[in-house]
C-alpha atoms as a PDB file:
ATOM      1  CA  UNK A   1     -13.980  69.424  57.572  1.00  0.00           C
ATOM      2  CA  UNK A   2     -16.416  67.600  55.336  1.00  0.00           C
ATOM      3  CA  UNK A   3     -14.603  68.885  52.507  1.00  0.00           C
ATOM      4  CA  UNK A   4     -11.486  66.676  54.046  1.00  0.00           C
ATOM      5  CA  UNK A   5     -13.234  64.046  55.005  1.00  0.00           C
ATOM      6  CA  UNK A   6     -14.859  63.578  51.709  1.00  0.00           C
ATOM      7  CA  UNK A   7     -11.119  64.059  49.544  1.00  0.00           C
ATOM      8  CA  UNK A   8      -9.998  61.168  51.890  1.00  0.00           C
ATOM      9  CA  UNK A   9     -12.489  58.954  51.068  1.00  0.00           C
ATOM     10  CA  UNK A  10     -12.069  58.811  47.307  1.00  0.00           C
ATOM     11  CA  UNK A  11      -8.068  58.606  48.056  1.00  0.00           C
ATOM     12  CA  UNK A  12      -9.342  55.204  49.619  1.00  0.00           C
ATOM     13  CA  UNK A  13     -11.427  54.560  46.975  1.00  0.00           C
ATOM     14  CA  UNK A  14      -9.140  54.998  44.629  1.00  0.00           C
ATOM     15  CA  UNK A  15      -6.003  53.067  46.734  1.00  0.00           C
ATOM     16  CA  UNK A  16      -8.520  49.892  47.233  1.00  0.00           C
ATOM     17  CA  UNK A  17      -9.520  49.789  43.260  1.00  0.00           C
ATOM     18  CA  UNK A  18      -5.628  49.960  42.284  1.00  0.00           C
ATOM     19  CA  UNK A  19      -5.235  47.438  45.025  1.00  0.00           C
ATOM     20  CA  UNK A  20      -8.163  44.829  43.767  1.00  0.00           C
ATOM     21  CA  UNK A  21      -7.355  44.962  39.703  1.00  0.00           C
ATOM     22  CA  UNK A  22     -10.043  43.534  37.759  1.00  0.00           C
ATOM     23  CA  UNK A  23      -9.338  39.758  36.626  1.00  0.00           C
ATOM     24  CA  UNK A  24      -7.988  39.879  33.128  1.00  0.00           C
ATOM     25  CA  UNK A  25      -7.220  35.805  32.484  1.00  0.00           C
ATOM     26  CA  UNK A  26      -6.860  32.843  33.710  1.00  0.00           C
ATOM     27  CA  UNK A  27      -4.557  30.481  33.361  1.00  0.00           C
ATOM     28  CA  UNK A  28      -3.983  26.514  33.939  1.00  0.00           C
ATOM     29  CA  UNK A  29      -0.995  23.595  32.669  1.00  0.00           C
ATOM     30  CA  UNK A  30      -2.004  22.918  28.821  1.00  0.00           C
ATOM     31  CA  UNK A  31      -1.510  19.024  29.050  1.00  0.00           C
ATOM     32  CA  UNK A  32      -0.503  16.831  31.531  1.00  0.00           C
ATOM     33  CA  UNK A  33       0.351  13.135  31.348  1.00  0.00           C
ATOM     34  CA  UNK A  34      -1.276  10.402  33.880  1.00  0.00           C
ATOM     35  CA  UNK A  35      -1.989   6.732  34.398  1.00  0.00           C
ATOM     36  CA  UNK A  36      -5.177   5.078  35.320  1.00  0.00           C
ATOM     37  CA  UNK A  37      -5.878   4.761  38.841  1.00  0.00           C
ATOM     38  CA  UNK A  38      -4.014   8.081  39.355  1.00  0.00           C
ATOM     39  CA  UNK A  39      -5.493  11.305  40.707  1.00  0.00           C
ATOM     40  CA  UNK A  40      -4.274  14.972  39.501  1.00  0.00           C
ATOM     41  CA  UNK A  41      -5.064  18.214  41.251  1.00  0.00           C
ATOM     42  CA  UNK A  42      -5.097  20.782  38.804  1.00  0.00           C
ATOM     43  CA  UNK A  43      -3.912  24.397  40.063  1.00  0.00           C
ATOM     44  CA  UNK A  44      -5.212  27.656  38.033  1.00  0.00           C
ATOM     45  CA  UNK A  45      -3.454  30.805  38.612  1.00  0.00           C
ATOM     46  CA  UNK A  46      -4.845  34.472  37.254  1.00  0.00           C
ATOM     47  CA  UNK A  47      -3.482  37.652  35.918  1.00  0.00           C
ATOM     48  CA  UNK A  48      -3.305  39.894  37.262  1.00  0.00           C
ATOM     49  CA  UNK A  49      -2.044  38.132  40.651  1.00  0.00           C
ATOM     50  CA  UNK A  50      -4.227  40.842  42.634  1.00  0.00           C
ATOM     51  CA  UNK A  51      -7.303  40.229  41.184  1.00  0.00           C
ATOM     52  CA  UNK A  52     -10.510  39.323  42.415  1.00  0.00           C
ATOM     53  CA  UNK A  53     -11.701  35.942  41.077  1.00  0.00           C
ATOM     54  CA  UNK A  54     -14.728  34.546  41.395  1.00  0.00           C
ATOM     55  CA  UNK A  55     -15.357  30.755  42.113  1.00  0.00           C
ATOM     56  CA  UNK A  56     -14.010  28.142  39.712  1.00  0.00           C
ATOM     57  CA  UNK A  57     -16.380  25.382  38.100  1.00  0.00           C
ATOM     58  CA  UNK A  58     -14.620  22.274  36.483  1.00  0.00           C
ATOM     59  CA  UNK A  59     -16.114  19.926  33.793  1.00  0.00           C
ATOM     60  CA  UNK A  60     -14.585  17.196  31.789  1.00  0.00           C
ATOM     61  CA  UNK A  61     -15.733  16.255  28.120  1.00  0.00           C
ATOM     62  CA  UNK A  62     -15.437  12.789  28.965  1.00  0.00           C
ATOM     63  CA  UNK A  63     -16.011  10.894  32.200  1.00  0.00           C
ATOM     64  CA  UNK A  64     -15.832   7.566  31.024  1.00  0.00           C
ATOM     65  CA  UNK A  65     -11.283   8.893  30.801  1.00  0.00           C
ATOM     66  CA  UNK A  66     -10.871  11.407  33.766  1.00  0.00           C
ATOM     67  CA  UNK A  67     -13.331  12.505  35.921  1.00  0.00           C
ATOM     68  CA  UNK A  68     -13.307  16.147  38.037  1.00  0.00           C
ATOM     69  CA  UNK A  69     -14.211  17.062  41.428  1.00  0.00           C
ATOM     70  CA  UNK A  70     -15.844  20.382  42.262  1.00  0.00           C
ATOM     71  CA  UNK A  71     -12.172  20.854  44.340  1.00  0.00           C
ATOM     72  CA  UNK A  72      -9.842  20.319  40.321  1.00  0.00           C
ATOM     73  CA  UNK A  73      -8.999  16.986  41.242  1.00  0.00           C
ATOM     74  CA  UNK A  74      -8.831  14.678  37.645  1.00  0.00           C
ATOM     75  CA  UNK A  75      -9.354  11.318  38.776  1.00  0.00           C
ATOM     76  CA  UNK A  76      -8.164   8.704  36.043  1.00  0.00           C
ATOM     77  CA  UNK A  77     -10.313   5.714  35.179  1.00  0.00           C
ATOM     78  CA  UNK A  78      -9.892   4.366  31.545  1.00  0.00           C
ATOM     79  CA  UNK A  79      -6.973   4.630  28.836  1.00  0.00           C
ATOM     80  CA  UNK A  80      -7.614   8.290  26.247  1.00  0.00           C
ATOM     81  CA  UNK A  81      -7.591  11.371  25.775  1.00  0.00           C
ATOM     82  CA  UNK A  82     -10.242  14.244  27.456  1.00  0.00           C
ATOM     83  CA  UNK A  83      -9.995  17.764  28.027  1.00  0.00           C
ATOM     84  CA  UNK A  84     -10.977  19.358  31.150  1.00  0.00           C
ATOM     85  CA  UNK A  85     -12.185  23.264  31.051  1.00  0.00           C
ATOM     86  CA  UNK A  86     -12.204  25.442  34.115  1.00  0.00           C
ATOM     87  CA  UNK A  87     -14.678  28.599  33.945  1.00  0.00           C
ATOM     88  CA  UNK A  88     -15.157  31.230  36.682  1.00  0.00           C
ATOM     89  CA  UNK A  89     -18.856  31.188  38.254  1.00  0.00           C
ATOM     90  CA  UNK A  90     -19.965  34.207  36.127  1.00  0.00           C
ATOM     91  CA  UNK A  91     -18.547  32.464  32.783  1.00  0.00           C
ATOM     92  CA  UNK A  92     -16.278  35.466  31.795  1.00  0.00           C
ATOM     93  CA  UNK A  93     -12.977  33.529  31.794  1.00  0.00           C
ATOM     94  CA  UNK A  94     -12.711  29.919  30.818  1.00  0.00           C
ATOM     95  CA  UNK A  95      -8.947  27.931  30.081  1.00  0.00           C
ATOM     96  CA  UNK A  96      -8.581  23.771  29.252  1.00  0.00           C
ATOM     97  CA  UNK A  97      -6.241  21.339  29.941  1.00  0.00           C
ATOM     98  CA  UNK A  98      -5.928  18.324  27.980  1.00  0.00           C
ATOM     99  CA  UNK A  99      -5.433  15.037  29.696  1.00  0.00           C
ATOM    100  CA  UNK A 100      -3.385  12.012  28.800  1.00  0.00           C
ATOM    101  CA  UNK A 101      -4.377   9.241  30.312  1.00  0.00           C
ATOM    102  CA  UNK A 102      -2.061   6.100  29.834  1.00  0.00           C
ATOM    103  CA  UNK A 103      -2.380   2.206  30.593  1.00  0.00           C
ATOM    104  CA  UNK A 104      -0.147   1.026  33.484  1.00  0.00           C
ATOM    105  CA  UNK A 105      -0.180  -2.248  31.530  1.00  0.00           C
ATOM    106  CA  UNK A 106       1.250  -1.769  28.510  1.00  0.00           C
ATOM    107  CA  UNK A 107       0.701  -4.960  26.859  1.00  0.00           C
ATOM    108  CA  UNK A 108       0.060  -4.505  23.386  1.00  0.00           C
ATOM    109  CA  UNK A 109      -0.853  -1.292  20.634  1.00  0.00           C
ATOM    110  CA  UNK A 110      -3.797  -1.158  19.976  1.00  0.00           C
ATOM    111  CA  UNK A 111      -5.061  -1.288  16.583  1.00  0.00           C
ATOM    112  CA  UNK A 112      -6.340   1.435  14.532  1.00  0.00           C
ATOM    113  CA  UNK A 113      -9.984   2.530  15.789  1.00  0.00           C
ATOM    114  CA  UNK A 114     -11.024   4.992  13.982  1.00  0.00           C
ATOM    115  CA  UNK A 115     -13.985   3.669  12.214  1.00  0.00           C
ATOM    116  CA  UNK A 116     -15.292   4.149   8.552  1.00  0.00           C
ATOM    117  CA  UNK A 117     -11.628   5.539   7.807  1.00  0.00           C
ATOM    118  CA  UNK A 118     -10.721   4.158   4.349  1.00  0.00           C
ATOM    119  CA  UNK A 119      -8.243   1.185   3.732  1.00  0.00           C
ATOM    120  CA  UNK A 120      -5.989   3.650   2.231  1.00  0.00           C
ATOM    121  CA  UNK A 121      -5.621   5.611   5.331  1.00  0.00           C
ATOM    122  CA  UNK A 122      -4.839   2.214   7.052  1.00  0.00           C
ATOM    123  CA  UNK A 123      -2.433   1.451   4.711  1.00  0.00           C
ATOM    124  CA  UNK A 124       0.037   4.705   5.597  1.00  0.00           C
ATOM    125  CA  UNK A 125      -0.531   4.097   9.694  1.00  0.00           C
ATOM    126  CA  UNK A 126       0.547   0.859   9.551  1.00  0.00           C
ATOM    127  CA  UNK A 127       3.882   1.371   8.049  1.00  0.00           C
ATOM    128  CA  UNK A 128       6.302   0.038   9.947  1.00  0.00           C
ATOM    129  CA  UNK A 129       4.218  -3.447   9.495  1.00  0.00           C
ATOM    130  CA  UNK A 130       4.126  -6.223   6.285  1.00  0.00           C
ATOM    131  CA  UNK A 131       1.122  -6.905   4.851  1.00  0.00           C
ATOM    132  CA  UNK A 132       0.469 -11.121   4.690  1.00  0.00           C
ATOM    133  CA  UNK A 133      -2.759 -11.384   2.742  1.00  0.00           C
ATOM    134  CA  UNK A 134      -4.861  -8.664   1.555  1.00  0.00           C
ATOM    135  CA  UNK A 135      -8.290  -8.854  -0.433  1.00  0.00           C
ATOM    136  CA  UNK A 136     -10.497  -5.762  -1.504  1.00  0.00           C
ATOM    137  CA  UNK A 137     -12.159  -5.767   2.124  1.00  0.00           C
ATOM    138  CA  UNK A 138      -9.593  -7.862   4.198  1.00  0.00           C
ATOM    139  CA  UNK A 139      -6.109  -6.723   5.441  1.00  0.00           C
ATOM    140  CA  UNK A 140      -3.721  -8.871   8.017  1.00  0.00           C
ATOM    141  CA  UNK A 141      -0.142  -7.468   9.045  1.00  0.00           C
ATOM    142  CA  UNK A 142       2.332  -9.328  10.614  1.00  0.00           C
ATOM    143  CA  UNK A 143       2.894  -8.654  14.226  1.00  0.00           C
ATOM    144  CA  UNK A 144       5.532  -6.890  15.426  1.00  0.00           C
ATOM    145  CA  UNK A 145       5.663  -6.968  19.474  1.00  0.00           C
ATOM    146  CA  UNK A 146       5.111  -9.473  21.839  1.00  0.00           C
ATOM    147  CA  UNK A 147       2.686 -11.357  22.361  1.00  0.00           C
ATOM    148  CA  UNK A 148       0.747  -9.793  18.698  1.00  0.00           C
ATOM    149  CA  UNK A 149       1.152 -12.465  16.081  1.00  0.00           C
ATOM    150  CA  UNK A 150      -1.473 -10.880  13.686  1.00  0.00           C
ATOM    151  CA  UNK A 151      -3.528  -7.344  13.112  1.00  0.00           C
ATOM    152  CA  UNK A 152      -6.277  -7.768  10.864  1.00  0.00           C
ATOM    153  CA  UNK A 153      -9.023  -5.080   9.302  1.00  0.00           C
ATOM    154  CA  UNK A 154     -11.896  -5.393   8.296  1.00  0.00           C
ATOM    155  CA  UNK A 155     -13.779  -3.276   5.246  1.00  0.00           C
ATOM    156  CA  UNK A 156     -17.507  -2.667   4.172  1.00  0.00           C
ATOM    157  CA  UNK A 157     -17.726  -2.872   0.122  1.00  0.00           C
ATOM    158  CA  UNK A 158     -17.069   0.864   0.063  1.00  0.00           C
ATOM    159  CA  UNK A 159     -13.752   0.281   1.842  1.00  0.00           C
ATOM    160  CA  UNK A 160     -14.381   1.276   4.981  1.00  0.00           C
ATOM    161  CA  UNK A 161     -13.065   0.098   8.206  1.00  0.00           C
ATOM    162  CA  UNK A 162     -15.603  -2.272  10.142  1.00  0.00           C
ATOM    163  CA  UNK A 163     -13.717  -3.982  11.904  1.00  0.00           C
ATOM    164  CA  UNK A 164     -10.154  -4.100  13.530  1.00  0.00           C
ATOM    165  CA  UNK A 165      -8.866  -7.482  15.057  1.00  0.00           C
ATOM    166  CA  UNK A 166      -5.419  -8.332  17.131  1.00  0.00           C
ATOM    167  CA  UNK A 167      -4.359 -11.474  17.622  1.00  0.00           C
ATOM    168  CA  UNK A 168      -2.196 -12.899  20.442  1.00  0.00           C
ATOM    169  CA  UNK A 169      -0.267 -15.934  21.888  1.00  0.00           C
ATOM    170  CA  UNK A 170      -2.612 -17.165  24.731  1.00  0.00           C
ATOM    171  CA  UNK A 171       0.527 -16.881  26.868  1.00  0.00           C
ATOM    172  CA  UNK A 172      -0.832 -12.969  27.079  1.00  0.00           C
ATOM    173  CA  UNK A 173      -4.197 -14.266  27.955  1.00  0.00           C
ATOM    174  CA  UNK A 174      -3.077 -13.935  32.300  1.00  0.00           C
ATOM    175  CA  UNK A 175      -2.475 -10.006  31.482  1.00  0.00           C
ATOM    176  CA  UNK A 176      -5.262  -9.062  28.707  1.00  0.00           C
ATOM    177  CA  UNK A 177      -8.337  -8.651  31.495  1.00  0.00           C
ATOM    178  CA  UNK A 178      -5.741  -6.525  33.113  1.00  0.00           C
ATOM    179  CA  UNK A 179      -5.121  -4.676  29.892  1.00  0.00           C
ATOM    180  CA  UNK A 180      -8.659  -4.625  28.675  1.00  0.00           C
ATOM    181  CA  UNK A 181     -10.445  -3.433  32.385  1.00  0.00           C
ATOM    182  CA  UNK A 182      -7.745  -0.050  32.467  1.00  0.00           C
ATOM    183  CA  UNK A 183      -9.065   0.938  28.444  1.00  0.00           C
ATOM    184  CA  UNK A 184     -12.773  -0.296  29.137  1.00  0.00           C
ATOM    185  CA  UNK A 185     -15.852  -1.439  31.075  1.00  0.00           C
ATOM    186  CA  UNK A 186     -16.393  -5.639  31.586  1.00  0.00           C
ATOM    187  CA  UNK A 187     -20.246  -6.219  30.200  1.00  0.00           C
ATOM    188  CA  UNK A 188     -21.985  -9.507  30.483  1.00  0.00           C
ATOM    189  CA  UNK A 189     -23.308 -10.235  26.826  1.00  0.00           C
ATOM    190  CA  UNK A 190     -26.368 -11.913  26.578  1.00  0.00           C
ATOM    191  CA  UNK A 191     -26.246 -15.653  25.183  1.00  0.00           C
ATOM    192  CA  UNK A 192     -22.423 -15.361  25.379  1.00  0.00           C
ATOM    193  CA  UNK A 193     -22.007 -15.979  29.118  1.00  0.00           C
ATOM    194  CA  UNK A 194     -18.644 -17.735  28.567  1.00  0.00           C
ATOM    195  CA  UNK A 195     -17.229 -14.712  25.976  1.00  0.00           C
ATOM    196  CA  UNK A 196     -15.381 -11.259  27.752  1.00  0.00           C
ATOM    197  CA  UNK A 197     -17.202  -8.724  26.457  1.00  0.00           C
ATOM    198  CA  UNK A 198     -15.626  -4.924  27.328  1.00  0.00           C
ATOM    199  CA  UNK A 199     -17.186  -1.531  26.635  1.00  0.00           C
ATOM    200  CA  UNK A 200     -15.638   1.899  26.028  1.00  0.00           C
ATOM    201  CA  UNK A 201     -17.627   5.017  24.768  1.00  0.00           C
ATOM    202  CA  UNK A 202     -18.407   3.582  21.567  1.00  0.00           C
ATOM    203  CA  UNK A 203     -16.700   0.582  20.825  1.00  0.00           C
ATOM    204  CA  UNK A 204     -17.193  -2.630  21.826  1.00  0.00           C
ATOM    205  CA  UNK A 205     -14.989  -5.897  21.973  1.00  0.00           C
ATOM    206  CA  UNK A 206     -14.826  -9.132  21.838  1.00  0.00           C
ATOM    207  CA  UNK A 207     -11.889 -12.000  23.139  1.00  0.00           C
ATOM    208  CA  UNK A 208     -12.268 -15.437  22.545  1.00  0.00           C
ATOM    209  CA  UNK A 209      -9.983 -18.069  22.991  1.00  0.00           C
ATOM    210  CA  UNK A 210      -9.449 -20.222  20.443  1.00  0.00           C
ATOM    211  CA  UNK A 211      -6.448 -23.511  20.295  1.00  0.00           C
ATOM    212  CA  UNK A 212      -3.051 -21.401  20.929  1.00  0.00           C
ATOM    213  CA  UNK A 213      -4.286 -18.033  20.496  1.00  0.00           C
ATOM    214  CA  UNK A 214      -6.768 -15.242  21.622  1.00  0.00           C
ATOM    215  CA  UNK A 215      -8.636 -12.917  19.516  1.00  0.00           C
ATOM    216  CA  UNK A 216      -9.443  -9.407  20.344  1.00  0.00           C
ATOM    217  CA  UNK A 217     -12.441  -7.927  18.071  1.00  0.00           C
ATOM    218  CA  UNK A 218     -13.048  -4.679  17.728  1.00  0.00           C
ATOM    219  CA  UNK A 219     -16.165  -3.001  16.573  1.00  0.00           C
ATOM    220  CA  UNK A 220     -17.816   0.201  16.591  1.00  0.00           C
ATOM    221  CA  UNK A 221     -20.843  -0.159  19.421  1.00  0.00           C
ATOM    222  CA  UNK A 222     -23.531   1.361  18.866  1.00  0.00           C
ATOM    223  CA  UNK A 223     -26.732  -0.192  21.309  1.00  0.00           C
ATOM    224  CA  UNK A 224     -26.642  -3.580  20.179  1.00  0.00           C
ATOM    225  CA  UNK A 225     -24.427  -6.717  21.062  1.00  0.00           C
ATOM    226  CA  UNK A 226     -21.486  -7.090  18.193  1.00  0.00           C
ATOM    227  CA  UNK A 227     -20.813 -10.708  19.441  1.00  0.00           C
ATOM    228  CA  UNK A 228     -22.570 -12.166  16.546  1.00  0.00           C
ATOM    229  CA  UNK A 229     -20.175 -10.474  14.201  1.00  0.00           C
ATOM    230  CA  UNK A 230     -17.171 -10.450  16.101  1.00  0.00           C
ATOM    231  CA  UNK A 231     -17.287 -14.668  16.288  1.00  0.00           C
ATOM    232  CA  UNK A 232     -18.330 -14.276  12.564  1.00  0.00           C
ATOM    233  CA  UNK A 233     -15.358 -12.377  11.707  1.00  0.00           C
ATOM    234  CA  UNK A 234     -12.769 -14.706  13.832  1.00  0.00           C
ATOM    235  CA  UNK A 235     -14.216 -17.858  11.651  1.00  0.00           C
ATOM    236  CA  UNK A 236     -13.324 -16.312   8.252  1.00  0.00           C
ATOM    237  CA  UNK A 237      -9.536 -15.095   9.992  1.00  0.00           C
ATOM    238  CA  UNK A 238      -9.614 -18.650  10.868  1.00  0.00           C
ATOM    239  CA  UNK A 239     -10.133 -19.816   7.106  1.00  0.00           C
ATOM    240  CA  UNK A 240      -7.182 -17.680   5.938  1.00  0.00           C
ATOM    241  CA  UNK A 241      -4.509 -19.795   5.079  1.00  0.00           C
END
């Protein structure tokens, strides 16, 4: 009888391991597309289907674009790009998904922003724009979409980019806080209480008004105010004839 009884119990043994397969992957959508101000539940699925899995743990590489909840839930705040990883508890299995996030107003492109890239490397993005005055560290093109009348760069004597300007008909200025708060954060710049001053990870700009247009400065931020060289670099556009 124990004999039986002991036969019987590694059947069950045996039926409830084929019946609980060990977790071999997991597995979640590799990009997904969203706006800012909209909220994303992302679903993970496993292989085998029968599996046991353990508790999930999300994280995002970059809060200041999408933030997660404990639940998968990408919440979008600013305008970029971040990729969100979900791990089981013990660590074993781990899968990303990269996240789009896009401005609901779409009112101008943005200029190059990739800092200390060369002027060459400027020079083949900006294709499908004419150049109207170049020097060894200046370069304005032509605008090509409403309201842009102007994007200017900006080089160091090695050629690097410093800075990157746009410039717009002021009949944009009703839209651009609109535009500006869904890519970064408003700050209150010290001394410049009259200048908008927004903040992203690391760049910082600046939009003054000035006669019939607005200029938007870009800079690379990295602790300290760029106001002083953002007004510095809207004189000398000023000066180009």
């Amino acid at each position: 009888m124990k004999k039986v009884l002991f036969i019987m119990l590694i059947i069950v043994s045996v039926v409830a391991c084929e019946s609980e397969s060990r977790l071999a992957s997991i597995e979640m959508i590799q990009s997904v597309d969203a706006y800012v101000g909209n909220s994303i539940v992302l679903e993970v699925s496993h292989t085998p289907a029968n599996a046991m899995v353990p508790a999930y743990r999300f994280k995002t590489n970059n809060q200041f674009v999408a933030s997660v909840t404990e639940q998968g839930t990408v919440v979008c705040n600013h305008v970029g790009t971040c990729t969100i990883q979900v791990a089981t508890a013990d660590t074993r299995f781990s899968t990303t998904c990269i996240v789009n996030v896009k401005p609901n107003n779409a009112l101008y492109t943005e200029p190059v922003l990739d800092f200390k890239t060369t002027k060459a490397a400027i020079k083949l993005k900006e294709t499908d724009k004419a150049i109207v005055y170049e020097t060894a560290t200046m370069l304005i093109y032509q605008g090509i979409e409403n309201p842009v009348q102007q994007v200017a760069y900006q080089f160091d004597e090695t050629r690097k980019l410093v800075t990157a300007v746009v410039k717009l008909s002021t009949d944009a200025s009703s839209e651009l806080d609109s535009f500006m708060s869904e890519c970064y954060n408003r700050y209150q710049a010290a001394g410049n209480n009259d200048l908008p001053v927004w903040r992203g990870n690391d760049t910082e700009v600046v939009v003054k008004a000035v006669n019939n247009t607005c200029f938007v400065v870009y800079n690379p931020f990295s602790g300290s105010s760029t106001c002083t060289s953002a007004l510095n670099t809207i004189e000398m556009l000023q000066s180009v004839k």
